[in-house]
Protein backbone atom coordinates (compact mmCIF):
# COMPACT_ATOMS: atom_id res chain seq x y z
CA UNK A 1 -64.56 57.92 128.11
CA UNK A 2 -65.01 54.37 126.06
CA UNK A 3 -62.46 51.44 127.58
CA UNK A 4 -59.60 51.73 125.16
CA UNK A 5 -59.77 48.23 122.99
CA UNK A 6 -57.27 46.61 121.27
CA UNK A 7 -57.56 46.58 117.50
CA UNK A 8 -59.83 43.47 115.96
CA UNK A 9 -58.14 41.59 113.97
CA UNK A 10 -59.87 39.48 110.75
CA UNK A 11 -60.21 36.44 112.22
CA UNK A 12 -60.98 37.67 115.78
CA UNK A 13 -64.12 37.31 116.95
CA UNK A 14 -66.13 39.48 119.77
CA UNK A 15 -66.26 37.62 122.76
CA UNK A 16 -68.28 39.89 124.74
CA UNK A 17 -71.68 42.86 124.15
CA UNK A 18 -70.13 45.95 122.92
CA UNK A 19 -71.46 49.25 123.65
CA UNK A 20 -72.82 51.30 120.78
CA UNK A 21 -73.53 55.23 120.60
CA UNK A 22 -75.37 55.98 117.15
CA UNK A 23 -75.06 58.97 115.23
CA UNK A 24 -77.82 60.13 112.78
CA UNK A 25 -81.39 58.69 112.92
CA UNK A 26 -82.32 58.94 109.26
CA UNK A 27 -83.63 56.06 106.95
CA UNK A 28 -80.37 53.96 106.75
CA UNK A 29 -79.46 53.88 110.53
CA UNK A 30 -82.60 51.10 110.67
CA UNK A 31 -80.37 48.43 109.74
CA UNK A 32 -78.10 48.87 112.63
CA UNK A 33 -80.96 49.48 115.05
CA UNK A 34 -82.97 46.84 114.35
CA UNK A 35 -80.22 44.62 113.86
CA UNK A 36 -79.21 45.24 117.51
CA UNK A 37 -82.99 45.17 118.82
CA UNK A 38 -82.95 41.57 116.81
CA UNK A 39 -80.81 39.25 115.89
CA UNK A 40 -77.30 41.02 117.48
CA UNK A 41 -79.36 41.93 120.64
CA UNK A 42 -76.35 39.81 122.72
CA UNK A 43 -74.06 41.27 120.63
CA UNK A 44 -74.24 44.68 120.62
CA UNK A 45 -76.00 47.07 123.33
CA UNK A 46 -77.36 49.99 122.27
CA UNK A 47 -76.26 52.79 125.21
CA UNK A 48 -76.92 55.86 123.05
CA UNK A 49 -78.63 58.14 120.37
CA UNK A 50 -77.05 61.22 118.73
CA UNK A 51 -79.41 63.21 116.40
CA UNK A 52 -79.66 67.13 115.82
CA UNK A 53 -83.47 66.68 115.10
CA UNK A 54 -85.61 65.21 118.35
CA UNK A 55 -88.31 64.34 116.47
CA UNK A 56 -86.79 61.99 114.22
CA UNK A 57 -84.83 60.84 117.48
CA UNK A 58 -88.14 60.23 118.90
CA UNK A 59 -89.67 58.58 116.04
CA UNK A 60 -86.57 55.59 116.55
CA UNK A 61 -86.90 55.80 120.28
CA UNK A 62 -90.40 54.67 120.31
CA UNK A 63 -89.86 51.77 117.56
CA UNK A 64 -87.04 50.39 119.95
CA UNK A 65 -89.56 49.86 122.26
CA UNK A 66 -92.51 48.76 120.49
CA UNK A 67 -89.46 45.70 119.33
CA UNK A 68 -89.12 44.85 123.11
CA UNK A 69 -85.69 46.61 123.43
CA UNK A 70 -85.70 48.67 126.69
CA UNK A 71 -84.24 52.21 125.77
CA UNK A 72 -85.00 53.46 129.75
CA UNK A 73 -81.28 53.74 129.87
CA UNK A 74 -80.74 55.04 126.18
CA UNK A 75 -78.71 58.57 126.41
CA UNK A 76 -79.73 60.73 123.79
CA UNK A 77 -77.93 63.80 122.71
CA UNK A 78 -77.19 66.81 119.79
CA UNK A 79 -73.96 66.22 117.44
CA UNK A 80 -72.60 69.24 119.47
CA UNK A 81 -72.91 67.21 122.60
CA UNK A 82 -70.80 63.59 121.27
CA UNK A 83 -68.34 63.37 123.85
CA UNK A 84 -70.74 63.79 126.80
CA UNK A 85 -72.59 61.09 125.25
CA UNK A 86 -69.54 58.55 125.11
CA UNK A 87 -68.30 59.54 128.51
CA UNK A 88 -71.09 59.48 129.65
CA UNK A 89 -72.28 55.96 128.23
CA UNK A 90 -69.05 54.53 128.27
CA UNK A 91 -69.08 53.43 124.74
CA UNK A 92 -67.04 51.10 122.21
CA UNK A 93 -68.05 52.04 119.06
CA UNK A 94 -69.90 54.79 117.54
CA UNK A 95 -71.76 54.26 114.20
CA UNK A 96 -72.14 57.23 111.99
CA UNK A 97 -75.11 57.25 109.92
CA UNK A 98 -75.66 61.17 109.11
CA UNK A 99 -74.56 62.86 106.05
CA UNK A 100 -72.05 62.30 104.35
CA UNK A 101 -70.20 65.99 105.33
CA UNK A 102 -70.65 65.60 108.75
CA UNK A 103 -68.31 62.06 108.84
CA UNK A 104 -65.19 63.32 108.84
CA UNK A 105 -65.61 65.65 111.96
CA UNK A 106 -67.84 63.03 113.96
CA UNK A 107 -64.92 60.47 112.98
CA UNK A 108 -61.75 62.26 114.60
CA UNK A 109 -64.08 63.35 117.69
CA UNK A 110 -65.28 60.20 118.50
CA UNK A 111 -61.46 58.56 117.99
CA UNK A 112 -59.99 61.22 119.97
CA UNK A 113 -62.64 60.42 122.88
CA UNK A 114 -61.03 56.93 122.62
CA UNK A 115 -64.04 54.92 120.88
CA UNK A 116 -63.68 53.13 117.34
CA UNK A 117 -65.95 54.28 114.68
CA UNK A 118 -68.22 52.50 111.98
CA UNK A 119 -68.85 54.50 109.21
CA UNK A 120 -71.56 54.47 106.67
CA UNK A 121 -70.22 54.83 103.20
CA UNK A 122 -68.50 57.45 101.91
CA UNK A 123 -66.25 57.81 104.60
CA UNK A 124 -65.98 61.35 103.85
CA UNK A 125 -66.24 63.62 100.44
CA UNK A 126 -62.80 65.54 99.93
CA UNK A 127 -59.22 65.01 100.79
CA UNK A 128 -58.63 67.83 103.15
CA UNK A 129 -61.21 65.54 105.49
CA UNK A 130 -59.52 62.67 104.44
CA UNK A 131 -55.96 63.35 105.66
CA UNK A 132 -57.93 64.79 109.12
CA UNK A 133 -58.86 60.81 109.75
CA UNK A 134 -55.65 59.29 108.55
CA UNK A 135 -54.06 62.23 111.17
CA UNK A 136 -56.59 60.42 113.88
CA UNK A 137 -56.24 57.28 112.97
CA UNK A 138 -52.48 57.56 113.86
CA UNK A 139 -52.67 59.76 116.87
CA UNK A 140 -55.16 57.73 118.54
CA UNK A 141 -54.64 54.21 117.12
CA UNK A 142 -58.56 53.23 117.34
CA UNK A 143 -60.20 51.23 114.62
CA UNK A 144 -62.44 52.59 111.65
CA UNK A 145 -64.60 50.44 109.51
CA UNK A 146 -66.45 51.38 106.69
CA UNK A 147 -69.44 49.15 105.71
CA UNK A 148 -69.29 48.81 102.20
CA UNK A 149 -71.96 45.76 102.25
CA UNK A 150 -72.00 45.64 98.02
CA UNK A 151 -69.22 43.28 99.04
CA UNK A 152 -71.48 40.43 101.01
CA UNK A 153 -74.20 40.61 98.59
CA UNK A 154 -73.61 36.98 96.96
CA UNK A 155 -73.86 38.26 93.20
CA UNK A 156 -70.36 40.51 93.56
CA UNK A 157 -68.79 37.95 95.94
CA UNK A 158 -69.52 35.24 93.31
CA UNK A 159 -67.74 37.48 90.78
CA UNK A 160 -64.75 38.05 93.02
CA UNK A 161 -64.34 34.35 93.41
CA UNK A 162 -64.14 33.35 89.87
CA UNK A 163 -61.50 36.41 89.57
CA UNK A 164 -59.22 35.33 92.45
CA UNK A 165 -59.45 31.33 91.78
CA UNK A 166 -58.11 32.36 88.13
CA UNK A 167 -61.07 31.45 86.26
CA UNK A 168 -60.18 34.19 83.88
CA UNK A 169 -56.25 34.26 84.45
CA UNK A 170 -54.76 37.50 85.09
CA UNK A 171 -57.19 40.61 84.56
CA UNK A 172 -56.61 43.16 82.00
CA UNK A 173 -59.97 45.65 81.93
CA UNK A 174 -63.30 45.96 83.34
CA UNK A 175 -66.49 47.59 82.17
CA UNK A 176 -69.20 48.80 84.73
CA UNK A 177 -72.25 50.39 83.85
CA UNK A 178 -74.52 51.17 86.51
CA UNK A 179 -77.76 52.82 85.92
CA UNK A 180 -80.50 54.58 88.49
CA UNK A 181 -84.00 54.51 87.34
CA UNK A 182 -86.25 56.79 87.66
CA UNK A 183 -87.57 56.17 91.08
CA UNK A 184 -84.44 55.39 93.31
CA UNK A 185 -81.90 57.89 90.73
CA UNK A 186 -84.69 60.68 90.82
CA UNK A 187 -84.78 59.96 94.87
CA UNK A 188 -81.20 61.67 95.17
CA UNK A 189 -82.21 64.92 93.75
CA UNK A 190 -85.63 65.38 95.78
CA UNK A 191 -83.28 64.81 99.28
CA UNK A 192 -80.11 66.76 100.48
CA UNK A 193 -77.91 64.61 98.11
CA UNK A 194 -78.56 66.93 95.29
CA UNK A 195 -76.44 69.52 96.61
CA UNK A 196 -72.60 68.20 96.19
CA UNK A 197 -71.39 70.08 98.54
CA UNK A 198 -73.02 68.22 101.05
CA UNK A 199 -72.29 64.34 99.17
CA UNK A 200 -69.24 64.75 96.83
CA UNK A 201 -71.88 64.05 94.72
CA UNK A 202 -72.87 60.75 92.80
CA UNK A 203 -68.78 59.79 91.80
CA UNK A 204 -68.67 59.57 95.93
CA UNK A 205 -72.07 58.96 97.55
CA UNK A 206 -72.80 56.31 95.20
CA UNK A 207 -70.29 55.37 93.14
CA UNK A 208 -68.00 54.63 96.11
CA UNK A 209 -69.62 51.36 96.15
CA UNK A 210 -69.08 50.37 92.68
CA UNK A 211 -65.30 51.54 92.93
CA UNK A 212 -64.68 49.59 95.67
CA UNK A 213 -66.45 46.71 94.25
CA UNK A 214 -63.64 47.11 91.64
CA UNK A 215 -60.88 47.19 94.18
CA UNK A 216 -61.66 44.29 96.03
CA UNK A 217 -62.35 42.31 92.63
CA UNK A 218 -59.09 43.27 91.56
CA UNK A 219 -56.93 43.08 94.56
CA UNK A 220 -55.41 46.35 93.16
CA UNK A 221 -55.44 50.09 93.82
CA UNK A 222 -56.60 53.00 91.33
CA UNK A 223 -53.75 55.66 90.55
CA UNK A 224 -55.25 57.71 87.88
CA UNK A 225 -58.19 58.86 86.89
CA UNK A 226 -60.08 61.09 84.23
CA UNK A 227 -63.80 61.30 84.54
CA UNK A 228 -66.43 63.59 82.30
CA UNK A 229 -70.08 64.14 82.86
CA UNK A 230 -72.48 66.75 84.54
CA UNK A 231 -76.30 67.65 85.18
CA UNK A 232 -77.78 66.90 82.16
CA UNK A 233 -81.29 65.76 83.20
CA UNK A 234 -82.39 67.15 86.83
CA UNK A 235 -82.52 70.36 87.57
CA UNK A 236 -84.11 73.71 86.72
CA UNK A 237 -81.88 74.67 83.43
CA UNK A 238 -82.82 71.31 82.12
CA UNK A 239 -86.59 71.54 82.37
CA UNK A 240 -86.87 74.52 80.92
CA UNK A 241 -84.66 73.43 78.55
CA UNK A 242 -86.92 70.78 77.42
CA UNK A 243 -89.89 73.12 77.80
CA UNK A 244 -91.50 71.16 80.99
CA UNK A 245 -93.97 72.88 82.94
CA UNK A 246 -93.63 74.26 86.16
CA UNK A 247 -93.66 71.24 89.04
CA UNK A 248 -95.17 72.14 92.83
CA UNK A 249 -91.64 73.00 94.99
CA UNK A 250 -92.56 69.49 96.65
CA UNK A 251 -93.75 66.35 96.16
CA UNK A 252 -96.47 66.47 99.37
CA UNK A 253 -99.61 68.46 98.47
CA UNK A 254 -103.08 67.77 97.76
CA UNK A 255 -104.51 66.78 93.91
CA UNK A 256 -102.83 65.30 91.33
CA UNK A 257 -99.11 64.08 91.30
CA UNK A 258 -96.62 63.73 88.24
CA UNK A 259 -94.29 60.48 88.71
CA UNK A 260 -91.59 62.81 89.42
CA UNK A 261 -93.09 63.19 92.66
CA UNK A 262 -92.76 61.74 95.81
CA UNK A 263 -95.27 62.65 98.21
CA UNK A 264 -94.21 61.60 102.08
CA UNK A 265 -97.38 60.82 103.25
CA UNK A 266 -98.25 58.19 101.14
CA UNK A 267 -95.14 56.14 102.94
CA UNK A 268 -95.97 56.46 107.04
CA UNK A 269 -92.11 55.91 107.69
CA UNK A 270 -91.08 58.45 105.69
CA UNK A 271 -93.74 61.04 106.99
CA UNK A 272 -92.62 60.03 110.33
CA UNK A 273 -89.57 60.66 110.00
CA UNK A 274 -89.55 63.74 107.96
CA UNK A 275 -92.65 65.08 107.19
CA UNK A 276 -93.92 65.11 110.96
CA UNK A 277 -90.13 66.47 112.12
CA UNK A 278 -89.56 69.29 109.51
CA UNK A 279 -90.69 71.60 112.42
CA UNK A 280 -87.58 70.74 114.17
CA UNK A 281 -85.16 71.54 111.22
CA UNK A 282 -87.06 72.81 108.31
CA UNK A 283 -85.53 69.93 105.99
CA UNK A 284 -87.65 68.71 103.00
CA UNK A 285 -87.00 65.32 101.94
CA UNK A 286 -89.20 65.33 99.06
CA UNK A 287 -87.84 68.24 96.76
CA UNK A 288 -88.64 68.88 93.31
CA UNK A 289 -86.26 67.01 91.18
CA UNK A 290 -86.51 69.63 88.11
CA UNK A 291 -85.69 72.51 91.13
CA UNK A 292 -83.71 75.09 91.28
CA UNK A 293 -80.17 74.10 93.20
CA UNK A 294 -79.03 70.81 91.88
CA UNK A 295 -75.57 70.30 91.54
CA UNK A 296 -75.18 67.22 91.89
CA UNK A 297 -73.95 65.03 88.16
CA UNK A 298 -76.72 62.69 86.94
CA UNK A 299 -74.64 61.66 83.98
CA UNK A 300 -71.06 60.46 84.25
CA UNK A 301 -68.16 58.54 82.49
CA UNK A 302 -65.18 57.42 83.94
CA UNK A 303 -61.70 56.02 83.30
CA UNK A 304 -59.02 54.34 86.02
CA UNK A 305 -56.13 52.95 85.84
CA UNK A 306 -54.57 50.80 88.58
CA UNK A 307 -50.95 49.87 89.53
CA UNK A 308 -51.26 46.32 88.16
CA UNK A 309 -52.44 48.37 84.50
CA UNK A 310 -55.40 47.40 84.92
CA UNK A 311 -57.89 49.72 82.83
CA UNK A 312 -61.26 50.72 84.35
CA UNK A 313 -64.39 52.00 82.11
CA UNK A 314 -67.28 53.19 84.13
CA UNK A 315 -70.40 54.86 83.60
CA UNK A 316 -72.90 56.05 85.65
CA UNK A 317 -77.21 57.15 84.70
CA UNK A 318 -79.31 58.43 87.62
CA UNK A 319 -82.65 58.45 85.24
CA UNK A 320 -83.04 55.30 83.61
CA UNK A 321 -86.08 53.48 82.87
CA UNK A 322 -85.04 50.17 84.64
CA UNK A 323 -82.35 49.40 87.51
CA UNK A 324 -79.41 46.98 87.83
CA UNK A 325 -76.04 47.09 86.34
CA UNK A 326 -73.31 45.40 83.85
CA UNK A 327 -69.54 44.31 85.09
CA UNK A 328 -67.54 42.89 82.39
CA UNK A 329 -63.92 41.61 83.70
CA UNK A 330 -61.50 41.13 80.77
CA UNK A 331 -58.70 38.58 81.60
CA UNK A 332 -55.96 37.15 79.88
CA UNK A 333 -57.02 33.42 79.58
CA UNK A 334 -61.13 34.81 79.35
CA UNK A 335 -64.19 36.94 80.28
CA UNK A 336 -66.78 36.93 83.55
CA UNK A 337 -69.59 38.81 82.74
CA UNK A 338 -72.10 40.11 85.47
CA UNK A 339 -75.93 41.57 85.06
CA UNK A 340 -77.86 42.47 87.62
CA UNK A 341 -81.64 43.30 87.47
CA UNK A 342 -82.40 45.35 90.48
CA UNK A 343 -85.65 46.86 89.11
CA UNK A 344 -86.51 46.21 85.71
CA UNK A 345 -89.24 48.84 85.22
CA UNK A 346 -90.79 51.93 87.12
CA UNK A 347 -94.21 51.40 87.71
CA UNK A 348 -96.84 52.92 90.66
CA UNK A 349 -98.46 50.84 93.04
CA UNK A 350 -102.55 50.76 93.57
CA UNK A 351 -102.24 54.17 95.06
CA UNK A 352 -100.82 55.73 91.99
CA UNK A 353 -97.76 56.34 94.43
CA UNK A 354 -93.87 55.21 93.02
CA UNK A 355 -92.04 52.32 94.56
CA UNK A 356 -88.25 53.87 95.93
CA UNK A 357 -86.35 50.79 96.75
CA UNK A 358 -85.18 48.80 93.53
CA UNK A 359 -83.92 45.83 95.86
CA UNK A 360 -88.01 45.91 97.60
CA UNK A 361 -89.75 44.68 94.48
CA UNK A 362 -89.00 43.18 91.37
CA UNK A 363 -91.51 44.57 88.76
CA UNK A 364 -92.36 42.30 85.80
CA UNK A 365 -91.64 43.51 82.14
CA UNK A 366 -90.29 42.08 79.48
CA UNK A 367 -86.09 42.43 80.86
CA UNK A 368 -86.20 39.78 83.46
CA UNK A 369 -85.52 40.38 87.32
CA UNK A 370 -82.75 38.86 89.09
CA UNK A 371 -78.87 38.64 88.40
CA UNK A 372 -76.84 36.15 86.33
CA UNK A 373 -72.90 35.39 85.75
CA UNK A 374 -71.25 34.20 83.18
CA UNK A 375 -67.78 32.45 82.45
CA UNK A 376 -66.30 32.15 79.05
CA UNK A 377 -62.99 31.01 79.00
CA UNK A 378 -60.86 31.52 75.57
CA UNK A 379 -61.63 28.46 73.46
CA UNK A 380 -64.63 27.30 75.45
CA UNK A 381 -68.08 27.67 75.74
CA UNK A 382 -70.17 29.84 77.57
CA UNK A 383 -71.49 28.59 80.82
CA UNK A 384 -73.40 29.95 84.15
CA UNK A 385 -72.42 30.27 87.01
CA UNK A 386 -74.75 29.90 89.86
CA UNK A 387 -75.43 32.31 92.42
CA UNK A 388 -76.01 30.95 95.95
CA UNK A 389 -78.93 34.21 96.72
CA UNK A 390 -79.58 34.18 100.67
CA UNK A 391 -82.75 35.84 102.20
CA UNK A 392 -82.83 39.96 102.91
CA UNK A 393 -81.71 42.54 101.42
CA UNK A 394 -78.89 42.61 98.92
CA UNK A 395 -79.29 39.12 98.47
CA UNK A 396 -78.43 38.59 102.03
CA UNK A 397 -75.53 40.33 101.59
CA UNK A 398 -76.23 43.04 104.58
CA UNK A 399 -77.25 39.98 107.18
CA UNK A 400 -73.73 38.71 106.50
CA UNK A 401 -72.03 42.40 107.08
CA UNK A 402 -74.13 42.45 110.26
CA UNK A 403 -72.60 39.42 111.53
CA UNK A 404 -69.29 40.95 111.08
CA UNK A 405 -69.89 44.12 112.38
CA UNK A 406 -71.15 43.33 115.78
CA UNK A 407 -69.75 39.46 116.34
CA UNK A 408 -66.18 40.35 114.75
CA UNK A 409 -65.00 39.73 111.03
CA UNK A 410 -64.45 35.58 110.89
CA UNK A 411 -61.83 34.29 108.43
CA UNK A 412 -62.71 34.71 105.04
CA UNK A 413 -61.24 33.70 101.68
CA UNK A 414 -62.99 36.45 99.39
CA UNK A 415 -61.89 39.03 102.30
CA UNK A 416 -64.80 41.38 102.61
CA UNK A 417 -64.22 43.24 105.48
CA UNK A 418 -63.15 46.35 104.76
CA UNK A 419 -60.98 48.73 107.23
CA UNK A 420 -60.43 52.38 106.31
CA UNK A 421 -57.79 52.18 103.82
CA UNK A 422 -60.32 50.65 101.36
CA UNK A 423 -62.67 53.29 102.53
CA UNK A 424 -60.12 55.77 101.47
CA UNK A 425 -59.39 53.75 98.24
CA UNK A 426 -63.18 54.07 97.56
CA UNK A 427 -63.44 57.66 97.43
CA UNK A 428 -60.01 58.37 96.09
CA UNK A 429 -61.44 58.06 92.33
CA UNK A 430 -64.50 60.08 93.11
CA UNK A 431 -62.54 63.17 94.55
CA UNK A 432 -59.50 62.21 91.77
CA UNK A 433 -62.81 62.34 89.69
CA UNK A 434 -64.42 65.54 90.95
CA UNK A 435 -60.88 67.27 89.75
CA UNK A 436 -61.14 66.15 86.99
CA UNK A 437 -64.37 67.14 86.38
CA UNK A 438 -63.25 70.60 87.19
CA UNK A 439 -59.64 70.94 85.17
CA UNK A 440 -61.03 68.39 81.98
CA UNK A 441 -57.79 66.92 82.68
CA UNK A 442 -56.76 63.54 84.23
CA UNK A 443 -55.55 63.58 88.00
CA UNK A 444 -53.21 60.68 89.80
CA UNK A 445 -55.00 60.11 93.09
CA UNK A 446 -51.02 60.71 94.27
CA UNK A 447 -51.53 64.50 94.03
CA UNK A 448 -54.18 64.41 95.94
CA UNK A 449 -52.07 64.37 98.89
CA UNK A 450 -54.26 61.80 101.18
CA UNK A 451 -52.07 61.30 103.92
CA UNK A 452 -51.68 57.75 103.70
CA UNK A 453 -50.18 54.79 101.09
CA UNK A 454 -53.13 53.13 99.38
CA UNK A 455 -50.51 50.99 97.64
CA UNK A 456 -51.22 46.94 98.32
């Protein structure tokens, strides 16, 4: 069983190598694994694997080693198998990086085995799984952190710094459009995301990071919400609705390809991964977007209000031409405006093939790449406010949640660590959304009955 550990504080930093036991060996878990075969190698140990598929398990095993990280020692196991691995390894942390369903239960096992738990975003999908962590959380008194990284990336953290210096006095309302184009938004809907059962669906898998990007802007935390939307572009009704011709069930055959389609061996990570394991599990990552099955929104409009009366308009497009989004802050002495090119077209490389991370290249057209903020106070000019970009992903935003995951949270100003509760706060207006989604009627995250106080 993992050494019981006292809770880390903000502030406290890890004096010593941690032991880490990983769950879930798709695409995202390379950030953690390479970050502890790199630059956290004397921070964090890696002492185990958890994946239901061995291939994929495999595939990570062998590009461990080919980094110079020694995985001799490396215990591997299935989901069903988690506590042998943490006895057995005599783990710290876990880090869960499998579907979004499966959080909740790998969560309360691995606290109840006496080892804290970093969690991929959501931290789960529906409140019945949300009051069975809070119930953990208290029996067992172990630590869960949720790695919302939007925070570190220096575009939003610029943004929160104008808000809480009072550059625009007291906020009043915030617009936020976000908009998927139609590489990375179609992406959801070829992979298991496009069920909602298994996600919460967009309002939670994705939108949890714009929703806490508006709770740590604001300080505050959402009470009620009302949300409208539904699957008005993917999908099999919708095609045939708009009279398009049959696609191939998958984006990975021979001849010719539509843009819609995503064939996994033209990327030799993702045929690794997937296309080379589907033996293992029969799981297709490259679905047909215009499928039978989707049920996951790819349209959606939302209103919150928070316990300061603060007014949130949101808006969300999984098939736009172009990538990025739009955060207007409304305060009572002026405005901060934010824009953010992520991708600012959808073009095919040499190959013919489409390019699925927005934040890999920026494409030249005619809307400019890149992200700018603006302050207007009331009376005054416009004027720009400059971003301080760092190198990597997200601006350099996930190096900097790196640090803080595996050295220990140092003090910070703009406070963006974020513990469970703002994991919780997160999702609490996508399942207050989902409800409302189903009645047509607003819901107060209250009657939800979470389990916890998300009052600050």
């Amino acid at each position: 069983m993992g050494s019981r550990l006292p809770q880390i504080a903000k502030g406290t930093a890890v004096t010593s190598k941690r032991r880490h036991v990983v769950v879930g060996t798709g695409h995202r878990v390379q950030m953690y694994l390479d970050a502890m075969a790199g630059d956290h190698r004397d921070d964090a140990e890696l002492v185990g694997l958890v994946e239901p598929n061995p291939g994929r398990l495999a595939v990570h095993l062998n590009r461990l080693s080919e980094a110079g990280l020694d995985v001799t020692n490396v215990v591997t196991g299935h989901p069903d198998d988690l506590e042998r691995v943490l006895k057995k390894t005599e783990a710290d942390r876990v880090i869960i990086t499998s579907p979004d369903y499966t959080h909740a239960e790998l969560i309360v096992r691995s606290l109840d085995a006496g080892v804290d738990a970093v969690v991929e975003k959501p931290l789960t999908i529906n409140p019945e799984s949300t009051r069975q962590i809070a119930e953990a959380v208290e029996r067992t008194g172990r630590q869960v952190v949720v790695t919302h990284n939007y925070r570190y990336s220096p575009r939003n953290s610029a943004l929160k710094k104008l808000i809480k210096d009072g550059s625009i006095g007291t906020p009043l309302s915030i617009t936020f459009e976000w908009v998927l184009d139609t590489a990375h938004g179609a992406d959801y809907f070829r992979r298991w995301h496009r069920d909602k059962a298994n996600s919460g669906g967009l309002l939670i898998h994705k939108a949890s990071h714009h929703f806490d990007l508006v709770n740590w802007w604001l300080s505050d935390s959402p009470e009620r919400v009302y949300a409208r939307g539904g699957v008005r572009f993917y999908g099999s009704e919708n095609a045939t609705a708009r009279g398009m011709a049959p696609h191939a069930e998958r984006g990975t055959h021979d001849g010719a390809h539509t843009p819609w389609e995503l064939d996994l061996r033209s990327d030799p990570r993702l045929q690794a991964l997937y296309l080379d394991t589907e033996s293992y599990d029969g799981y297709q990552r490259d679905q047909d977007v215009f499928g039978p099955g989707v049920t996951t929104e790819d349209n959606l409009a939302v209103i919150v209000d928070y316990a300061r009366d603060v007014t949130l308009s949101y808006a969300l497009n999984a098939h736009a031409p172009w990538e990025g989004y739009r955060v207007a802050v409304n305060g009572d002495e002026g405005r901060a405006e934010l824009e953010v090119v992520e991708r600012a077209a959808v073009l095919m490389d040499a190959d013919g093939n489409l390019l699925v991370d927005p934040s890999a290249v920026r494409e030249t057209s005619s809307r400019s790449g890149g992200g700018r903020l603006t302050l207007q106070r009331h009376w005054e000019v416009a004027q720009d406010v400059k971003i301080e970009e760092g190198a990597g992903a997200h601006g350099g935003g996930d190096a900097l949640l790196l640090a803080d995951i595996f050295r220990g949270p140092g003090d910070d100003w703009l406070e963006r660590p974020a513990d469970w509760l703002d994991g919780i706060r997160a999702i609490a207006v996508g399942m207050a959304g989902n409800e409302s989604l189903r009645t047509g009627l607003p819901v107060k995250i209250s009657d939800l009955d979470l389990g916890v106080d998300l009052s600050r």
